[in-house]
Protein backbone atom coordinates (compact mmCIF):
# COMPACT_ATOMS: atom_id res chain seq x y z
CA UNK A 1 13.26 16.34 -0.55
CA UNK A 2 13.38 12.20 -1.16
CA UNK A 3 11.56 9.76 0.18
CA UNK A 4 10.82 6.36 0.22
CA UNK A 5 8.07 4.09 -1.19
CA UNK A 6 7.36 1.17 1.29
CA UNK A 7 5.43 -2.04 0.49
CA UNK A 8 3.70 -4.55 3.62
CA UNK A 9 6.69 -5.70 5.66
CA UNK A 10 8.34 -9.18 3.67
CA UNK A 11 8.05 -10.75 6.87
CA UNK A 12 4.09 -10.63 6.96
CA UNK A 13 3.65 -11.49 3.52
CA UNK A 14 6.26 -14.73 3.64
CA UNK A 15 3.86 -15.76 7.45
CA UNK A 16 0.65 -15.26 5.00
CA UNK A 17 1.85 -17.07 2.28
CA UNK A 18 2.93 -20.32 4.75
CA UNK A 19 -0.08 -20.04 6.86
CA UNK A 20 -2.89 -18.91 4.75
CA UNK A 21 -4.08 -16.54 7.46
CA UNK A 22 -4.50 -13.23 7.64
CA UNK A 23 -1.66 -11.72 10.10
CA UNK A 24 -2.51 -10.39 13.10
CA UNK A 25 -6.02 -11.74 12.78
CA UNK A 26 -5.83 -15.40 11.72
CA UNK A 27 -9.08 -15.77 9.63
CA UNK A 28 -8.15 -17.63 6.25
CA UNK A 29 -7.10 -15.32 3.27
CA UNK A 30 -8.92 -15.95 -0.03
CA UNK A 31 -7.36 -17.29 -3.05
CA UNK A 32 -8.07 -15.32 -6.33
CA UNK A 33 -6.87 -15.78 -10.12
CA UNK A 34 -6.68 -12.07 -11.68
CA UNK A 35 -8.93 -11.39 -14.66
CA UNK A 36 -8.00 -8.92 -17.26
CA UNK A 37 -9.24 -6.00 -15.05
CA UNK A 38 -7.49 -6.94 -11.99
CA UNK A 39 -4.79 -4.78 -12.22
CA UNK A 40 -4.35 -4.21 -8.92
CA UNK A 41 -1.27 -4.24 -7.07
CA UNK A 42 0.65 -6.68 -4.92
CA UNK A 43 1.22 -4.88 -1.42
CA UNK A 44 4.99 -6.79 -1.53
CA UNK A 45 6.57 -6.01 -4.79
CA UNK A 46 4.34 -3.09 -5.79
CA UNK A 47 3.80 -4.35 -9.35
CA UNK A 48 0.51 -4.65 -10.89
CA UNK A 49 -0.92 -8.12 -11.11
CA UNK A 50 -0.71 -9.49 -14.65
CA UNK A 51 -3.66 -11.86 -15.89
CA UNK A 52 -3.93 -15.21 -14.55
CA UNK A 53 -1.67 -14.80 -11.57
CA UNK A 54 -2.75 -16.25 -8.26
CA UNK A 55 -2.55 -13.66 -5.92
CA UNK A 56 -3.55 -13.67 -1.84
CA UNK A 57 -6.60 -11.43 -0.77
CA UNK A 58 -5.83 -10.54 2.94
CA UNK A 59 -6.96 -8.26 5.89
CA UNK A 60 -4.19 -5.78 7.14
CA UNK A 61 -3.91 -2.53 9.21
CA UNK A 62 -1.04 -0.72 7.67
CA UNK A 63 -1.06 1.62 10.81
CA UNK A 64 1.29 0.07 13.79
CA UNK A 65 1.75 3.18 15.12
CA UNK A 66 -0.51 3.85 18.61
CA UNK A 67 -1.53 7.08 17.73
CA UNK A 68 -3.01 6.20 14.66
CA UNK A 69 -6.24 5.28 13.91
CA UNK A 70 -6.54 1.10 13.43
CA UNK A 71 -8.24 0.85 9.82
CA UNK A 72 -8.13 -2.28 8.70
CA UNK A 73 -9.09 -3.35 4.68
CA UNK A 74 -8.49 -5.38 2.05
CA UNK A 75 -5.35 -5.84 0.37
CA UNK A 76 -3.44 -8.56 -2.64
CA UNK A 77 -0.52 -10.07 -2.87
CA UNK A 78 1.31 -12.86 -4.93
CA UNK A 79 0.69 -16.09 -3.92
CA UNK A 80 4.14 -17.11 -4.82
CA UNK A 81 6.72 -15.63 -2.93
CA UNK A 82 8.21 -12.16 -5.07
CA UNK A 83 10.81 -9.48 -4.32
CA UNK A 84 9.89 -6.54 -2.33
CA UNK A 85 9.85 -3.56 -3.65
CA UNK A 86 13.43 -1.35 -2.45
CA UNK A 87 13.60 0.58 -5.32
CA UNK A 88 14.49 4.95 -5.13
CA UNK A 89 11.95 7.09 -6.28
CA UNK A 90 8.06 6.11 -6.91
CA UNK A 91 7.26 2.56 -8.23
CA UNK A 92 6.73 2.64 -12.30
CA UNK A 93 3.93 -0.08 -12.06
CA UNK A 94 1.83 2.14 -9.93
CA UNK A 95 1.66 5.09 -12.20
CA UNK A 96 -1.52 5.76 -13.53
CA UNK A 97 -3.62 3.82 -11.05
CA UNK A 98 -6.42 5.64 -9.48
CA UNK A 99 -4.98 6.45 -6.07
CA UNK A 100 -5.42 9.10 -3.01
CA UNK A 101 -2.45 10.22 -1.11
CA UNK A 102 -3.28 10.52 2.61
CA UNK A 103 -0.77 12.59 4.91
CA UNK A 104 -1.10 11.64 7.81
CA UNK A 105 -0.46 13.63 11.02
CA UNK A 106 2.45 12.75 13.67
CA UNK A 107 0.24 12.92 16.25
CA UNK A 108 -2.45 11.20 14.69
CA UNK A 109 -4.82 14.19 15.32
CA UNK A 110 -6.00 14.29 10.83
CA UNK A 111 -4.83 13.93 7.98
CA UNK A 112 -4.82 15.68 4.56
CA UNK A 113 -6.00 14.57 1.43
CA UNK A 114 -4.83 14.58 -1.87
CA UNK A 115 -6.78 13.04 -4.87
CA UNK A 116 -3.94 12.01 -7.92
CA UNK A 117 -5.97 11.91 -11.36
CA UNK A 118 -3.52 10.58 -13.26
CA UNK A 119 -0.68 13.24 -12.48
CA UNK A 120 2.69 12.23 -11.28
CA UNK A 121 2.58 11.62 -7.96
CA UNK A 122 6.20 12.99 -7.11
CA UNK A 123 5.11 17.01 -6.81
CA UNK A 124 1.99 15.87 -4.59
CA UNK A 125 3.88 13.85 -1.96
CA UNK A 126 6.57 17.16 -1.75
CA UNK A 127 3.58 19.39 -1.08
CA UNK A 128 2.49 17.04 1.72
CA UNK A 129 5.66 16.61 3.32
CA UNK A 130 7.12 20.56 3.13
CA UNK A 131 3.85 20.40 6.11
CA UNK A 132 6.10 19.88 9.03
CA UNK A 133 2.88 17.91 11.08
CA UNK A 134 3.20 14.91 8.09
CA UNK A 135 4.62 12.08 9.79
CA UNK A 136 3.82 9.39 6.63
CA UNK A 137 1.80 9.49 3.74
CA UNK A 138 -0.82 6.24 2.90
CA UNK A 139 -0.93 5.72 -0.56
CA UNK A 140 -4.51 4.14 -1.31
CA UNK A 141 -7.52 3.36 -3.86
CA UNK A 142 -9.66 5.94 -3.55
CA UNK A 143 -12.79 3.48 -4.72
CA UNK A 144 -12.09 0.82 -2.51
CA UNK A 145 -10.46 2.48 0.05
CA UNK A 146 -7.69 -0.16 -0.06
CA UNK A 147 -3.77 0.42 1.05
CA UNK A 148 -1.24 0.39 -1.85
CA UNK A 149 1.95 1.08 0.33
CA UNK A 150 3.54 3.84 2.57
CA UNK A 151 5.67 7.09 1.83
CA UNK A 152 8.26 7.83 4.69
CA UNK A 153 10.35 10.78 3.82
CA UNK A 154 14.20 9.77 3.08
């Protein structure tokens, strides 16, 4: 099975990045210079943040879909506009990172859980999608509770 790795929708980050708002909620975002231990990723491009680059701290509810429950959080991206991610297969820059894969029910009824300590991520996102009630799979920090991106089969 294939899927796809999706980052925020360009169109939201390009409106945060003219505004300086937080989309769909308007309260201003914060502007942050990464340290040496912010490696965490930019919700467009899906690489991780290098050292001294200014990056965006937002609000955003990466579920749209009605059935789903709202759960909004915290989430980076450059300041200066970047390319999205559209690559095939799972982003190289988030290897490694601390994350939980959430599969998330069609009908928004649950979700399963899948913890990723430091294994590749590809044999964990088939075993959630070969369950037939998966709709999408959330890829987030399971510390902060955070969204990286989204996993939509192919």
């Amino acid at each position: 099975m294939s899927f796809r790795v999706i980052p925020i929708p360009r169109h939201l980050a390009d409106e945060t990045r003219d505004t300086r708002l937080s989309p769909g909620f308007g309260h201003p975002v914060q502007v942050h210079v990464a340290g040496a231990t912010g490696y965490g990723p930019c919700r467009a491009c899906l690489r991780r943040t290098r050292e001294g680059e200014r990056r965006l701290l937002l609000s955003y509810d990466p579920y749209p879909e009605p059935d789903q429950v709202s759960v909004v959080g915290p989430i980076y991206i450059h300041e200066e506009a970047c390319a999205p991610f559209e690559g095939a297969g799972f982003p190289e820059e988030l290897r490694g990172l601390p994350m939980v894969l959430r599969g998330h029910f069609r009908d928004g009824s649950g979700l399963v859980n899948r913890v990723l300590a430091g294994e590749a991520p590809e044999p964990a996102i088939e075993a959630l999608f070969a369950d037939p009630r998966i709709g999408f799979i959330a890829i987030q920090n399971p510390d902060a509770a955070c969204f990286i991106a989204r996993v939509e089969r192919a």
